[in-house]
Protein backbone atom coordinates (compact mmCIF):
# COMPACT_ATOMS: atom_id res chain seq x y z
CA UNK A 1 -15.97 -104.05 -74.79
CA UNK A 2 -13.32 -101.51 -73.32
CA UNK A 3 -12.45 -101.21 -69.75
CA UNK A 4 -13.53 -98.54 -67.63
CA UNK A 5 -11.37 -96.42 -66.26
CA UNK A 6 -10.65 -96.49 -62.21
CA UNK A 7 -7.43 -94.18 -61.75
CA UNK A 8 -6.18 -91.44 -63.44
CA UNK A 9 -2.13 -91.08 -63.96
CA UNK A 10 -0.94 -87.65 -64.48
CA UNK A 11 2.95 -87.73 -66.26
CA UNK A 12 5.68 -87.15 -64.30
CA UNK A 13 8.16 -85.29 -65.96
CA UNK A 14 11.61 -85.92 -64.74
CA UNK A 15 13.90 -83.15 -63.88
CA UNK A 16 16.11 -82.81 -66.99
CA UNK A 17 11.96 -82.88 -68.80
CA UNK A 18 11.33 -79.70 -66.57
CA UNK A 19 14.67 -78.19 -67.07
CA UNK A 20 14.33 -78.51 -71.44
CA UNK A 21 10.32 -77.32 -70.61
CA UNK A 22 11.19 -73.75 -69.13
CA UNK A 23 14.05 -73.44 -71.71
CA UNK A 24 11.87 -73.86 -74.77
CA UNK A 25 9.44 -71.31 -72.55
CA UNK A 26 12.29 -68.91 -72.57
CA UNK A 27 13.37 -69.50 -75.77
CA UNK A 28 9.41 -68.73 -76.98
CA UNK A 29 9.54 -65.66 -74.89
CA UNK A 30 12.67 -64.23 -76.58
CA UNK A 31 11.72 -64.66 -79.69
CA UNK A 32 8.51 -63.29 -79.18
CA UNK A 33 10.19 -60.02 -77.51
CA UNK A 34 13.22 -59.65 -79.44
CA UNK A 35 13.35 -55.74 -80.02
CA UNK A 36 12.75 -55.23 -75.88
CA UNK A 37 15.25 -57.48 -74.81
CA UNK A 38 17.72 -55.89 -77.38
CA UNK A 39 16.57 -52.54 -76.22
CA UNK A 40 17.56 -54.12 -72.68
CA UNK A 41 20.80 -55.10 -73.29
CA UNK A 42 21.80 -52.06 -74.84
CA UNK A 43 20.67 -49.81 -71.82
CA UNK A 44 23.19 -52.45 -70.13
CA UNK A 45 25.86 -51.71 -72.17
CA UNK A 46 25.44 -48.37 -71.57
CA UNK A 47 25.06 -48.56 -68.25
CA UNK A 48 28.38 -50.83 -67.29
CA UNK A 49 30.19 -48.13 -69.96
CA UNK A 50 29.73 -45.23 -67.72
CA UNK A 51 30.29 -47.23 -64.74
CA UNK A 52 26.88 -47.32 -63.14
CA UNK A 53 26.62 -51.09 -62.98
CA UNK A 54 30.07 -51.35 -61.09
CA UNK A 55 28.59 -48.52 -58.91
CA UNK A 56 25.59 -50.45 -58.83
CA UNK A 57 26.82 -53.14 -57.11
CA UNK A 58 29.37 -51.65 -55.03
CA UNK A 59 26.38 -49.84 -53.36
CA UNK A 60 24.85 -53.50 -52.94
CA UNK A 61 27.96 -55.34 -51.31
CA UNK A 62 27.79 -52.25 -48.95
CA UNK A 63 23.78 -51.83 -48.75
CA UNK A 64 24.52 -52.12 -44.49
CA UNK A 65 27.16 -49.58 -44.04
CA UNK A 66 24.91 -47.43 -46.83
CA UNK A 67 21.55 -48.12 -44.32
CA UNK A 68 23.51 -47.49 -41.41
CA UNK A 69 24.67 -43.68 -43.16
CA UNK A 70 21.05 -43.08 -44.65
CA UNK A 71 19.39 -43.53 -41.18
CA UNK A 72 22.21 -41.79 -39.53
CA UNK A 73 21.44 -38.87 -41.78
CA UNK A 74 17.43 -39.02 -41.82
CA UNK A 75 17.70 -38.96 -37.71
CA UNK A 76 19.88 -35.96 -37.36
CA UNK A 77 17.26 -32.94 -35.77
CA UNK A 78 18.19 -30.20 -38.84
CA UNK A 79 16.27 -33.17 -41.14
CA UNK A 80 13.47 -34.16 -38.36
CA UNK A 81 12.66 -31.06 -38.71
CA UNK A 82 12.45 -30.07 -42.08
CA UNK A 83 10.18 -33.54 -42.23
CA UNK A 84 7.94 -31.86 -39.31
CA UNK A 85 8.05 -28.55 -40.85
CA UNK A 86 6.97 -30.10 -44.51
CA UNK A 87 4.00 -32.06 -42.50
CA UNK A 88 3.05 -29.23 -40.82
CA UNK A 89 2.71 -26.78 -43.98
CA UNK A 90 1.30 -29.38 -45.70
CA UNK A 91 -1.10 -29.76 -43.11
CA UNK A 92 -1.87 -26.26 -43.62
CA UNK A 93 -2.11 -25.69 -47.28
CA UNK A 94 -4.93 -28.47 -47.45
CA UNK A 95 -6.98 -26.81 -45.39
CA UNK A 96 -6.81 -22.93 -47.29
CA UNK A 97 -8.94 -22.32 -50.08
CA UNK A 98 -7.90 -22.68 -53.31
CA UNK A 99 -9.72 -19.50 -54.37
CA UNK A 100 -8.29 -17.38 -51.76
CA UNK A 101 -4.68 -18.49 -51.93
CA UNK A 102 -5.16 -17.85 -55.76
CA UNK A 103 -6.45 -14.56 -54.72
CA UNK A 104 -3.89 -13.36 -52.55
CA UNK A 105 -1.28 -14.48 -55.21
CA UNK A 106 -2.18 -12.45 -57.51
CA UNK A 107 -2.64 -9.17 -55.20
CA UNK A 108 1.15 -9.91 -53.96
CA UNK A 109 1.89 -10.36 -57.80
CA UNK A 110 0.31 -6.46 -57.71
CA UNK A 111 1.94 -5.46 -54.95
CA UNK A 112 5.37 -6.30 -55.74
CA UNK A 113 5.13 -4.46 -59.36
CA UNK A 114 3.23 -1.48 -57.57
CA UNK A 115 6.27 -1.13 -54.95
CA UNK A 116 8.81 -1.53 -58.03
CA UNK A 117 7.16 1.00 -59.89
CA UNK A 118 7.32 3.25 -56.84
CA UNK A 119 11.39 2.42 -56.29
CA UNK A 120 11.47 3.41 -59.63
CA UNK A 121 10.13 7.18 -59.41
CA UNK A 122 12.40 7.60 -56.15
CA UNK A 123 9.38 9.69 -54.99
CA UNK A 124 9.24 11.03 -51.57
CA UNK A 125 6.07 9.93 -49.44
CA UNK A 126 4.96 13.03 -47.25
CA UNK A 127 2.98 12.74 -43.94
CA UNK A 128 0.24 14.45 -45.82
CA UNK A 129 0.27 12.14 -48.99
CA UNK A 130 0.39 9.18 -46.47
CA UNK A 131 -2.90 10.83 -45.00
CA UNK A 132 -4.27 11.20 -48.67
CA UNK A 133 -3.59 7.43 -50.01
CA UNK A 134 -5.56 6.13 -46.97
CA UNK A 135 -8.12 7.35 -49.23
CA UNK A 136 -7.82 5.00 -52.13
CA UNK A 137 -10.12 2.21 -52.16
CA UNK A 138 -7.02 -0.23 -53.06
CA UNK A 139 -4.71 1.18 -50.17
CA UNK A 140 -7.69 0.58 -47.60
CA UNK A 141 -8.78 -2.42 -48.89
CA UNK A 142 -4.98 -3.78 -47.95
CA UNK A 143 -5.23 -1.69 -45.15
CA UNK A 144 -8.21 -3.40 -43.91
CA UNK A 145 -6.37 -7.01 -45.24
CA UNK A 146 -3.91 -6.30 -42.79
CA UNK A 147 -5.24 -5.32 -39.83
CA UNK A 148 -7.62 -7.72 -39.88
CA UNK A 149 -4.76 -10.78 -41.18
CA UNK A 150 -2.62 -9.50 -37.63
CA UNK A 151 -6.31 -9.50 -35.31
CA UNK A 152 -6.79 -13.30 -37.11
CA UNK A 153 -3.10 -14.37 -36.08
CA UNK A 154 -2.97 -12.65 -33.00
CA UNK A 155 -5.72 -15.11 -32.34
CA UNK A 156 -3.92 -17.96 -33.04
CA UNK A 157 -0.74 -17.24 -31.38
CA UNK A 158 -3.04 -16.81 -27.91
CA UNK A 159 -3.79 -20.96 -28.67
């Protein structure tokens, strides 16, 4: 009859075991990726023939002086406040509506080939054709744009 068993002894593998373990491991994993890791060795070559490696690490062995510039730079108040400015139009655009931002787009898209049209013709604008356009429905619609767009930040400025 056998003998039971009381104790359970997992192998130890030494450390040259280990070592020829993960090198069989790597040697799997080659094979088994041999296009990529060609593909990465010839990005390499390229790289080190342009120079970019040597760059590379010349930007490593000097990664303090390089922090020490970057943070200089990032600190200086022209950059604090573009960052600031950025944040706050940012801010802004998310809260506009899509629709009307599309909207008033296109009408400066409009405007702009209106006015070019009219620098074109190098026609004179009387007092009474002034008096006349306020007449169009497009020229008071703008009008009315306008007026109301400076009551609305008029409003804001007081803030």
């Amino acid at each position: 009859m056998a003998v039971p068993i009381t104790s359970i002894k997992k192998q130890q593998l030494t450390e040259e075991q280990l070592k020829e373990q993960k090198l069989d491991n790597l040697k799997e994993l080659l094979s088994d990726n041999e296009e990529a890791v060609n593909q990465v060795f010839s990005i390499m070559a390229e790289l080190n023939d342009i120079g970019a490696l040597e760059a590379a690490m010349k930007l490593l062995e000097a990664k303090e002086n390089v922090a020490h510039i970057a943070l200089g730079q990032l600190t200086r108040k022209p950059v604090t406040n573009i960052i600031n400015n950025l944040m706050g139009v940012a801010g802004a655009l998310t809260e506009l509506n899509p629709e009307t931002t599309t909207k008033l787009i296109d009408g400066l898209n409009s405007g702009v080939d209106e006015a070019s049209k009219a620098l074109e013709s190098n026609e004179k604008v009387s007092a009474f054709k002034l008096m006349k356009m306020l007449n169009d429905p497009d020229v008071n619609r703008a009008l009315n744009f306008g007026v109301h767009f400076l009551k609305g930040l008029g409003k804001g400025l007081k803030e």
